[in-house]
N, C-alpha and C. Protein backbone atom coordinates (compact mmCIF):
# COMPACT_ATOMS: atom_id res chain seq x y z
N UNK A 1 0.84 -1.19 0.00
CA UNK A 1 0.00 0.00 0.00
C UNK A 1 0.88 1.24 0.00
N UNK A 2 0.46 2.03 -0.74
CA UNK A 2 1.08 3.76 -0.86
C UNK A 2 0.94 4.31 0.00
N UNK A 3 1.60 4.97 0.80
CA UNK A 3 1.44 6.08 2.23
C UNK A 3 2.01 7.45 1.71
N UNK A 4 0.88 8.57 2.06
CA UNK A 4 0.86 9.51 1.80
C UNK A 4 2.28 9.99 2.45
N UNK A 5 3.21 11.14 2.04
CA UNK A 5 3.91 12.00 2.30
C UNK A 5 3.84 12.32 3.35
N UNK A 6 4.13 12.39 4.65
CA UNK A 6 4.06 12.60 5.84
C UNK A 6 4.31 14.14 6.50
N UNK A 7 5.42 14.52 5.00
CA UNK A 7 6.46 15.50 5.44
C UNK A 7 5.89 16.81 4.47
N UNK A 8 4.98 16.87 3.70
CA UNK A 8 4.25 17.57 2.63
C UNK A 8 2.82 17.89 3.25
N UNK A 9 2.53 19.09 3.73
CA UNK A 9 0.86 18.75 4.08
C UNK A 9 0.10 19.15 2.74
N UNK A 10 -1.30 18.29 3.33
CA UNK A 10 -2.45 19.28 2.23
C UNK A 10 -2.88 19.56 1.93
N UNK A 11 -2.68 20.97 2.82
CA UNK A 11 -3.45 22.23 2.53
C UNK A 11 -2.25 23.13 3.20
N UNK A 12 -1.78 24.05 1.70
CA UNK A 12 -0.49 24.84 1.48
C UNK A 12 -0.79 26.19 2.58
N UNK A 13 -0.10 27.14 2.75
CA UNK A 13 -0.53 28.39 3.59
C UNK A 13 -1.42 29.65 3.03
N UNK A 14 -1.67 29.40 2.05
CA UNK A 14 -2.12 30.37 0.79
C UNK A 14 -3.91 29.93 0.52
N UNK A 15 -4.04 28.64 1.16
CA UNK A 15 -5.87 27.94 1.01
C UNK A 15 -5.98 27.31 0.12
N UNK A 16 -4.44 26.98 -0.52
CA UNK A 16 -5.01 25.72 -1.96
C UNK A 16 -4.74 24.17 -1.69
N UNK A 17 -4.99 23.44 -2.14
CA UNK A 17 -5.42 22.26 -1.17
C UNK A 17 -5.18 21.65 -2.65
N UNK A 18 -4.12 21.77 -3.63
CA UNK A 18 -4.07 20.66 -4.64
C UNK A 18 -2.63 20.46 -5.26
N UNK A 19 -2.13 19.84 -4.18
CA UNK A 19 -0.78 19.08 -4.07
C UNK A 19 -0.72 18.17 -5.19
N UNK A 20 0.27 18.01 -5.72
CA UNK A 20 0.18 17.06 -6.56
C UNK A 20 1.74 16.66 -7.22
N UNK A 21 2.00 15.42 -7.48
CA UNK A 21 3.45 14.89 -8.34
C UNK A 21 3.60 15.17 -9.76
N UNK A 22 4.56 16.14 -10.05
CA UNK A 22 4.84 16.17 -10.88
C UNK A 22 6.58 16.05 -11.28
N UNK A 23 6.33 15.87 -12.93
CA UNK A 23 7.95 15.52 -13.45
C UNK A 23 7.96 16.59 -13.99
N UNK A 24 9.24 17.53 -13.75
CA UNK A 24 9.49 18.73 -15.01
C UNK A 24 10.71 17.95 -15.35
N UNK A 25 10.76 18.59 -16.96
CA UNK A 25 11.56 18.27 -18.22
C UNK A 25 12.78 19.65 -18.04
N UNK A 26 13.98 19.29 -18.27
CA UNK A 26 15.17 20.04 -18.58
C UNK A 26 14.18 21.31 -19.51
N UNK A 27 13.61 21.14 -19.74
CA UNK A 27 12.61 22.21 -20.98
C UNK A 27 11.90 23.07 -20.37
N UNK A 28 11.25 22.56 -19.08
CA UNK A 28 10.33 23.17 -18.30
C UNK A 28 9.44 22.76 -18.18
N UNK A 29 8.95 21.36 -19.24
CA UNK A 29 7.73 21.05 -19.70
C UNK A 29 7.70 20.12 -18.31
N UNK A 30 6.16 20.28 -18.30
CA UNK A 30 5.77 19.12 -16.98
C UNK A 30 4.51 18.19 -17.08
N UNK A 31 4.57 17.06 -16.32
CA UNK A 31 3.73 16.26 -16.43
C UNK A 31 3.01 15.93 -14.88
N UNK A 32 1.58 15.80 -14.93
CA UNK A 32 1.67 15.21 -13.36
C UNK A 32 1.01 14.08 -13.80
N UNK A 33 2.14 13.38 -12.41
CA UNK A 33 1.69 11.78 -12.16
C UNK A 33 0.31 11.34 -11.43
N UNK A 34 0.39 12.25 -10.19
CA UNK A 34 -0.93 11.77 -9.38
C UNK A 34 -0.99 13.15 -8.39
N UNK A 35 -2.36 12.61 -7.45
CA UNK A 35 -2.70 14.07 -6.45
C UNK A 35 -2.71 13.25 -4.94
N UNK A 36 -3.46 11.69 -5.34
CA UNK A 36 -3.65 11.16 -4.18
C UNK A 36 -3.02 10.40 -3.60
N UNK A 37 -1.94 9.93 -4.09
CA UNK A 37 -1.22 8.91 -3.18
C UNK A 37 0.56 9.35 -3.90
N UNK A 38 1.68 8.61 -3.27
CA UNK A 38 2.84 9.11 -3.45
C UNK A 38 3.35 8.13 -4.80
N UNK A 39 3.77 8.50 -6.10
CA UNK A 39 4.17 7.57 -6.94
C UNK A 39 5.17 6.44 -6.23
N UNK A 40 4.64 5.16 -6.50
CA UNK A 40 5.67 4.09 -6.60
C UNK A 40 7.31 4.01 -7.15
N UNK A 41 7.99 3.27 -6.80
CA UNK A 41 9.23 2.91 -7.36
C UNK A 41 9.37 2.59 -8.95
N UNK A 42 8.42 1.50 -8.93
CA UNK A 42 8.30 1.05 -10.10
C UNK A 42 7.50 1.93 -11.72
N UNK A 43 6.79 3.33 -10.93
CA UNK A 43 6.27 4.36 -11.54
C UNK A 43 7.28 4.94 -11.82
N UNK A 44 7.94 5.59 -11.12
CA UNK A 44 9.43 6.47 -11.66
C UNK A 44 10.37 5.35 -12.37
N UNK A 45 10.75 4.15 -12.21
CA UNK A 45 11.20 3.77 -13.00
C UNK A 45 11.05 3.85 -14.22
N UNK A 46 9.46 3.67 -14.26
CA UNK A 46 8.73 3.61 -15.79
C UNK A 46 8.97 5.17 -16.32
N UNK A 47 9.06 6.16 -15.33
CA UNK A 47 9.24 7.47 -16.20
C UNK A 47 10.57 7.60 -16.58
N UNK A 48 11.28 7.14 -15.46
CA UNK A 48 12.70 7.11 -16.04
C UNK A 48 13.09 6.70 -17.43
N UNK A 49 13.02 5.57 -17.49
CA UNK A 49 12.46 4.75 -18.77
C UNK A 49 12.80 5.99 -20.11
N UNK A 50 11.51 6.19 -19.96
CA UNK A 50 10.77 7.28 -20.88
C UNK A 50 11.30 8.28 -21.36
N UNK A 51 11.92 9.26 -20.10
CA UNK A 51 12.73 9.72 -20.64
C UNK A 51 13.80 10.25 -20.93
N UNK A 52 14.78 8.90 -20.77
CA UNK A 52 16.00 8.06 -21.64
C UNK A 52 15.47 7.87 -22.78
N UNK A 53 14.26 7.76 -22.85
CA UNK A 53 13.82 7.18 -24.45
C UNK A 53 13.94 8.19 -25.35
N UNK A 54 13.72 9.08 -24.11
CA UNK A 54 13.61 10.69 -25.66
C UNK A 54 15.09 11.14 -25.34
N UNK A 55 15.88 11.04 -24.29
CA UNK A 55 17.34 11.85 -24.64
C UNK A 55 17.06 13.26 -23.76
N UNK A 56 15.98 12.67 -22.71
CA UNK A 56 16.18 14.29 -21.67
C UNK A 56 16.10 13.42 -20.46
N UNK A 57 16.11 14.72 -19.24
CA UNK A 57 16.22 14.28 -18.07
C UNK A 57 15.09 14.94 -17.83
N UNK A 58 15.03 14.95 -16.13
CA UNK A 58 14.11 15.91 -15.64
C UNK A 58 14.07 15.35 -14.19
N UNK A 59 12.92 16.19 -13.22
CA UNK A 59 12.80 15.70 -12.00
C UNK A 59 11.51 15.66 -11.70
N UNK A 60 11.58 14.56 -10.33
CA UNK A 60 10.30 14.35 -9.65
C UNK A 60 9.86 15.62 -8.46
N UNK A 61 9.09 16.24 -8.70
CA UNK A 61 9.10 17.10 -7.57
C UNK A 61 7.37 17.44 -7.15
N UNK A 62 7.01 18.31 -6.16
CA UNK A 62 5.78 18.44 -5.88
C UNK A 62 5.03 19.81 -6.19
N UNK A 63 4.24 19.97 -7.24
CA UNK A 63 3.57 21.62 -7.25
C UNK A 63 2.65 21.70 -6.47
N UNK A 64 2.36 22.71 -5.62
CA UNK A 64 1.64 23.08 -4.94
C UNK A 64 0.14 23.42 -4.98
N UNK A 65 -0.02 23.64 -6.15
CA UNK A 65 -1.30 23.97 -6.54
C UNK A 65 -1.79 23.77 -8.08
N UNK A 66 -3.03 24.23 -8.93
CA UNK A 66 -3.09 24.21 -9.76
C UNK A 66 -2.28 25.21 -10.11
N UNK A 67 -1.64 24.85 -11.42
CA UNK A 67 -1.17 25.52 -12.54
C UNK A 67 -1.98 26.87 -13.45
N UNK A 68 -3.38 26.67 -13.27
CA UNK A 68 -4.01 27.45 -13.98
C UNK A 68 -5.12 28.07 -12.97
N UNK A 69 -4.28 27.79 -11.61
CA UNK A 69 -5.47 28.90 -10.89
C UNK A 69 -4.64 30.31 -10.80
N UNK A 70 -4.74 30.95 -9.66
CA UNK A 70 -4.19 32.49 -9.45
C UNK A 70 -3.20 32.76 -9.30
N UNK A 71 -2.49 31.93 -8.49
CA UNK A 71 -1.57 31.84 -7.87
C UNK A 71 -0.62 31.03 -8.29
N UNK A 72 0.80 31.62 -8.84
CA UNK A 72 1.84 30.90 -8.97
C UNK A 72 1.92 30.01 -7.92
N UNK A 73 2.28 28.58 -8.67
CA UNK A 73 2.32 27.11 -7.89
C UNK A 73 3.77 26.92 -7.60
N UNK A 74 4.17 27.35 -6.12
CA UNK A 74 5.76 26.68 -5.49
C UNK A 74 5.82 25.28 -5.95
N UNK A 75 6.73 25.04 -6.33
CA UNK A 75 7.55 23.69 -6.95
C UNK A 75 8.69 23.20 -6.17
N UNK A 76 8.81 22.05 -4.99
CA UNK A 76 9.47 21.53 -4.65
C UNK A 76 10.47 20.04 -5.38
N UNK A 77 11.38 20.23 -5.37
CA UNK A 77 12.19 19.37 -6.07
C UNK A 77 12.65 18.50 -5.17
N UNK A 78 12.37 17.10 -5.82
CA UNK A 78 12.55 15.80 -4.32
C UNK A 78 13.44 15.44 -5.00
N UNK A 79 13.56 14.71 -6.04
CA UNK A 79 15.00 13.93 -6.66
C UNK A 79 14.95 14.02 -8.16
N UNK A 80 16.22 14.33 -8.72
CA UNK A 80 16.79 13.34 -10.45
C UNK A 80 16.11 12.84 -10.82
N UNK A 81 16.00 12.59 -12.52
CA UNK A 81 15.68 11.36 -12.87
C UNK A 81 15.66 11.26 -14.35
N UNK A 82 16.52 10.65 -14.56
CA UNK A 82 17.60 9.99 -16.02
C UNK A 82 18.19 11.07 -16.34
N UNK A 83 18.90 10.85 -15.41
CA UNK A 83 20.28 11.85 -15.30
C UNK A 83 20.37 13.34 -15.95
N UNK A 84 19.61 14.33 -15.25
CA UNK A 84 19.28 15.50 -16.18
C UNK A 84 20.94 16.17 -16.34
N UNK A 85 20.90 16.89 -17.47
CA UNK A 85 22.23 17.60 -18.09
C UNK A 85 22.50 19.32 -17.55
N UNK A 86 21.19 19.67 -17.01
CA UNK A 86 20.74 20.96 -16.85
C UNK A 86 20.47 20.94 -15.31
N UNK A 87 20.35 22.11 -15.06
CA UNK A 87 20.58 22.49 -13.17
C UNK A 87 18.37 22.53 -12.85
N UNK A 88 18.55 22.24 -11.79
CA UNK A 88 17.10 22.42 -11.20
C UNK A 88 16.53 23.74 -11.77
N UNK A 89 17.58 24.80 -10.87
CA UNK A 89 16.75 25.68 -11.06
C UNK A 89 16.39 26.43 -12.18
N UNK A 90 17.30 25.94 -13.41
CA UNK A 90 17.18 26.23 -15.09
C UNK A 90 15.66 26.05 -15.33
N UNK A 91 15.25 24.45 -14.79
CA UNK A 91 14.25 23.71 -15.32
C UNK A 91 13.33 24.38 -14.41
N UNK A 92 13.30 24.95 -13.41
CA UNK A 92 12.29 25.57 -12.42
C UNK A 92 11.66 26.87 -13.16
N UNK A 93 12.86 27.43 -13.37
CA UNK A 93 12.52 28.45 -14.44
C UNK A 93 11.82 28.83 -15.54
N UNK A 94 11.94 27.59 -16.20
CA UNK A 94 11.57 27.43 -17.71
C UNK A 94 10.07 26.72 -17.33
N UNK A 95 10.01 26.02 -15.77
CA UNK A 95 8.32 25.73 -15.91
C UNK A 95 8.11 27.01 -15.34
N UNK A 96 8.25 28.14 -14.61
CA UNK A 96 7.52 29.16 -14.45
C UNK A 96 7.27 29.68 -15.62
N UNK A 97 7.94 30.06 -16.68
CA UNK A 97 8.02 30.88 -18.03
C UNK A 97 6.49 30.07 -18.92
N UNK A 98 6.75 28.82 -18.50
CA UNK A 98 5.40 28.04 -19.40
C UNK A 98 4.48 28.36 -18.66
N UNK A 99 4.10 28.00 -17.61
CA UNK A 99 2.82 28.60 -17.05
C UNK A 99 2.54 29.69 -17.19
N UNK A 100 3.50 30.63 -17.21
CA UNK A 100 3.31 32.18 -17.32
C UNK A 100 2.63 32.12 -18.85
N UNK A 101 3.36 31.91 -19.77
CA UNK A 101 2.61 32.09 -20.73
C UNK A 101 1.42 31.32 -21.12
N UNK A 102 1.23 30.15 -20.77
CA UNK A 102 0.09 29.41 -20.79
C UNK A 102 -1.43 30.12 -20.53
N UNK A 103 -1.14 31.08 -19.10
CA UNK A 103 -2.10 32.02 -18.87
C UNK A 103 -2.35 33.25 -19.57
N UNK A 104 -1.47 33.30 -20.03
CA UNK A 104 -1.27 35.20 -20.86
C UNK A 104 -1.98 34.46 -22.19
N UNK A 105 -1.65 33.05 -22.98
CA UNK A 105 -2.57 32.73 -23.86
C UNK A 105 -4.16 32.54 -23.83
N UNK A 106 -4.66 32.00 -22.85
CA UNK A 106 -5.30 31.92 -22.42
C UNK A 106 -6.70 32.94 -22.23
């Protein structure tokens, strides 16, 4: 059985209450895995996997909120994964810049 994060609460200090796993890409680009329970071993493996398959890295980390509500979503970075070439906070960057514009399209 999956056990929630112990060390993550959720409900952030700000009143948003939608924690969730996500992978950002050396690009910025991000994916989320799940909201309710903590990804498996064998889940990050499988992302790992993936993407080695494409020739990027990226990391597992936690956004804080929705992406497309008001409030810029804090992004905690938990670990690596397939060996990124580029620094965290490059890739932290480059997902703020996408969300940013995601909304300005919008």
């Amino acid at each position: 059985m999956t056990q929630r994060n112990a060390t993550l609460p959720d409900r952030q200090p700000d009143g948003a209450s939608d924690r969730r796993w996500v992978v950002i890409g050396e690009d910025g680009r991000y994916v989320t895995l799940g909201r309710a329970v903590d990804p498996t071993e064998d889940e990050l493996r499988d992302v790992e996997r993936q993407l080695t398959g494409q020739g990027i890295g990226g990391w597992l980390a936690v956004m804080s909120s929705s992406p497309y509500g008001a409030v810029m979503p804090s992004l905690i970075m938990v670990r690596p994964l397939a060996s990124p070439s580029g620094t965290w906070d490059a890739a932290e960057q480059a997902c703020r810049a996408l969300i940013t514009a995601q909304r300005t399209a919008a």
